[in-house]
N, C-alpha and C. Protein backbone atom coordinates (compact mmCIF):
# COMPACT_ATOMS: atom_id res chain seq x y z
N UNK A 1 35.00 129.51 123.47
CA UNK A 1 34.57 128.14 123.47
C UNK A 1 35.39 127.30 122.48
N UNK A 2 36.10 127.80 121.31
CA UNK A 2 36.59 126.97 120.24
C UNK A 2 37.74 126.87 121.18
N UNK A 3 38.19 127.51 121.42
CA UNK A 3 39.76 127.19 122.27
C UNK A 3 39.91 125.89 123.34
N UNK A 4 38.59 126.05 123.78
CA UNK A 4 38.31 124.60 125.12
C UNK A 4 38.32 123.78 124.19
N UNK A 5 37.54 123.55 123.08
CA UNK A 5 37.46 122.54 122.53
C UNK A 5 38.34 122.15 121.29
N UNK A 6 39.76 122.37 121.40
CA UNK A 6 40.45 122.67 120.43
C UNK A 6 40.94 121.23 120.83
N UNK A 7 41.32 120.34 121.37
CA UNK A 7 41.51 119.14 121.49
C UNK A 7 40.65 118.11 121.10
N UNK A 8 39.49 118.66 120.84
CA UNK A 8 38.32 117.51 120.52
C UNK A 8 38.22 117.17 119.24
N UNK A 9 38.96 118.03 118.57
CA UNK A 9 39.38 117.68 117.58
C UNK A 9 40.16 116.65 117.26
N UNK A 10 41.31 116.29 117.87
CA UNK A 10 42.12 115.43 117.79
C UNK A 10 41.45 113.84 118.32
N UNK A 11 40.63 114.25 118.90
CA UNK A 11 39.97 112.77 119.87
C UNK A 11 39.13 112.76 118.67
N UNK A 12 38.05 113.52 117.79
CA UNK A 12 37.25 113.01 117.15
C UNK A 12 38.06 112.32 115.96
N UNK A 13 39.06 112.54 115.30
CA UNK A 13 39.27 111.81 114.02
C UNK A 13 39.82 110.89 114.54
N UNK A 14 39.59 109.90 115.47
CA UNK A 14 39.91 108.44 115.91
C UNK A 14 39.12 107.64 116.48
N UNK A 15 37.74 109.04 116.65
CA UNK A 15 36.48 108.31 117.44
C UNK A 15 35.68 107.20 116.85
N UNK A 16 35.13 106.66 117.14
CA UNK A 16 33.89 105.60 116.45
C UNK A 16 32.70 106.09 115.77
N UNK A 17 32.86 106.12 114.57
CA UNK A 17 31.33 107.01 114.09
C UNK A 17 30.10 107.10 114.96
N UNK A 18 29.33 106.27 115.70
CA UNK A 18 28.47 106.50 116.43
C UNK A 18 28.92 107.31 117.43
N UNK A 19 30.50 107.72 117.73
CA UNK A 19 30.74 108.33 119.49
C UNK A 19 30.60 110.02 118.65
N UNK A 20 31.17 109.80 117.02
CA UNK A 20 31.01 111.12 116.50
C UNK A 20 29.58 111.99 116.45
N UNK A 21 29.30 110.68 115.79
CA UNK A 21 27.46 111.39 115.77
C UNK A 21 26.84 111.38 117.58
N UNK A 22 26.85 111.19 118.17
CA UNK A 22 26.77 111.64 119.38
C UNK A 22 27.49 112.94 119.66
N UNK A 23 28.68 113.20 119.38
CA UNK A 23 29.20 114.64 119.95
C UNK A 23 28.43 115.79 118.91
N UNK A 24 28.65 115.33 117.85
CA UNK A 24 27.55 116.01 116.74
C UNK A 24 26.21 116.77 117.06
N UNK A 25 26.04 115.53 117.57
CA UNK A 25 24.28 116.04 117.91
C UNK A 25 24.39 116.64 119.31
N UNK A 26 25.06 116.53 120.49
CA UNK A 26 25.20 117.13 121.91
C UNK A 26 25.23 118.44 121.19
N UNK A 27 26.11 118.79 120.27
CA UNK A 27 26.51 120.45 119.95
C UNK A 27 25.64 120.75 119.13
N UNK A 28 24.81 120.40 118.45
CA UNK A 28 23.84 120.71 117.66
C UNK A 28 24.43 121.10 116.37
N UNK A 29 24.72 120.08 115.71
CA UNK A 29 25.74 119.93 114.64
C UNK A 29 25.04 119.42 113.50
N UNK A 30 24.58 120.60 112.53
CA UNK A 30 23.63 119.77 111.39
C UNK A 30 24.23 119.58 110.01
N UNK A 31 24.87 118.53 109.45
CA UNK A 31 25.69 118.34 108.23
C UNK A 31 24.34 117.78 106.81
N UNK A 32 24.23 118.47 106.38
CA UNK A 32 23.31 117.94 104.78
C UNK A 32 24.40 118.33 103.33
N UNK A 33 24.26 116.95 102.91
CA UNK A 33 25.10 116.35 101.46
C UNK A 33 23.90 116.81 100.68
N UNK A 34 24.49 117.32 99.64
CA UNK A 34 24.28 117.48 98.09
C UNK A 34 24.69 117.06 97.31
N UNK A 35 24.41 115.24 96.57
CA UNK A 35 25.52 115.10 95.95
C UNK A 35 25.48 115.82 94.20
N UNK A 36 24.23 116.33 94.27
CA UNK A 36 24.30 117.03 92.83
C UNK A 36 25.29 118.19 92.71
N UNK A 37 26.05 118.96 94.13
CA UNK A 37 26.63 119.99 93.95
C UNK A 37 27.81 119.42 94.46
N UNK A 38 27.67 118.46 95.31
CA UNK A 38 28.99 117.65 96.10
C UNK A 38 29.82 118.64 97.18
N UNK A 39 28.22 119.13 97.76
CA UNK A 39 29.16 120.32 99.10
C UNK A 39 27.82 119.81 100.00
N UNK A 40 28.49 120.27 101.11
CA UNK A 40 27.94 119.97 102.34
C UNK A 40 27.88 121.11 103.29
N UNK A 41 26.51 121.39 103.64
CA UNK A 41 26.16 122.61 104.27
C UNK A 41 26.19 122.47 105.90
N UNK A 42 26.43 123.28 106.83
CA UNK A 42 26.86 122.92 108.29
C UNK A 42 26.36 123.72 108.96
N UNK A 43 25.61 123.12 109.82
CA UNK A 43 24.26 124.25 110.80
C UNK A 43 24.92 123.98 112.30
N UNK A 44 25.15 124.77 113.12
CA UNK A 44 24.91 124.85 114.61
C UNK A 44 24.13 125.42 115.45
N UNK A 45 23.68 125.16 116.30
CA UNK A 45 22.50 125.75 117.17
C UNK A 45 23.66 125.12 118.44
N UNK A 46 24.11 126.45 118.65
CA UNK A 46 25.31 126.05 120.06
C UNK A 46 24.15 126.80 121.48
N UNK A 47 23.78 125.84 121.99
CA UNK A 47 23.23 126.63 123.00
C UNK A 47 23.98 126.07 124.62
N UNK A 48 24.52 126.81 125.03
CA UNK A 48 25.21 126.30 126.07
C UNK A 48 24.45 125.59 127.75
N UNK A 49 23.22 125.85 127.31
CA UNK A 49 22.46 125.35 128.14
C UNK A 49 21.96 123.61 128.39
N UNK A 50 22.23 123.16 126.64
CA UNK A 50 22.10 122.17 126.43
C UNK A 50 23.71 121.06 126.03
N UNK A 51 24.73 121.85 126.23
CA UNK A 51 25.89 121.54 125.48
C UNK A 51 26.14 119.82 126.50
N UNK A 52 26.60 119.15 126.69
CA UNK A 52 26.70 117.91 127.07
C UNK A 52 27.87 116.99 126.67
N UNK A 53 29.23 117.36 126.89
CA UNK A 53 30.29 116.67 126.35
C UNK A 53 30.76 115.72 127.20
């Protein structure tokens, strides 16, 4: 699956923040800031049943 989507990469760092947070959330893409530690933890729940690109 990373291989198909190895271009979406390139389309997302030019996308429109809202088109990002939309692909974000289709893949089940969970980002939470800490700024007391200043890292950011990254959850997926890839279920291909729901995937929607």
């Amino acid at each position: 699956m990373s291989t198909s989507l190895g271009s979406i990469r390139d389309v997302l760092a030019d996308a429109e923040p809202q088109d990002k947070a939309d692909v974000y959330q289709n893949l089940g893409l969970k980002l939470t800031y800490d700024p007391a530690t200043q890292l950011v933890r990254a959850e997926a729940q890839l279920d291909p049943h729901k995937l929607r690109l």
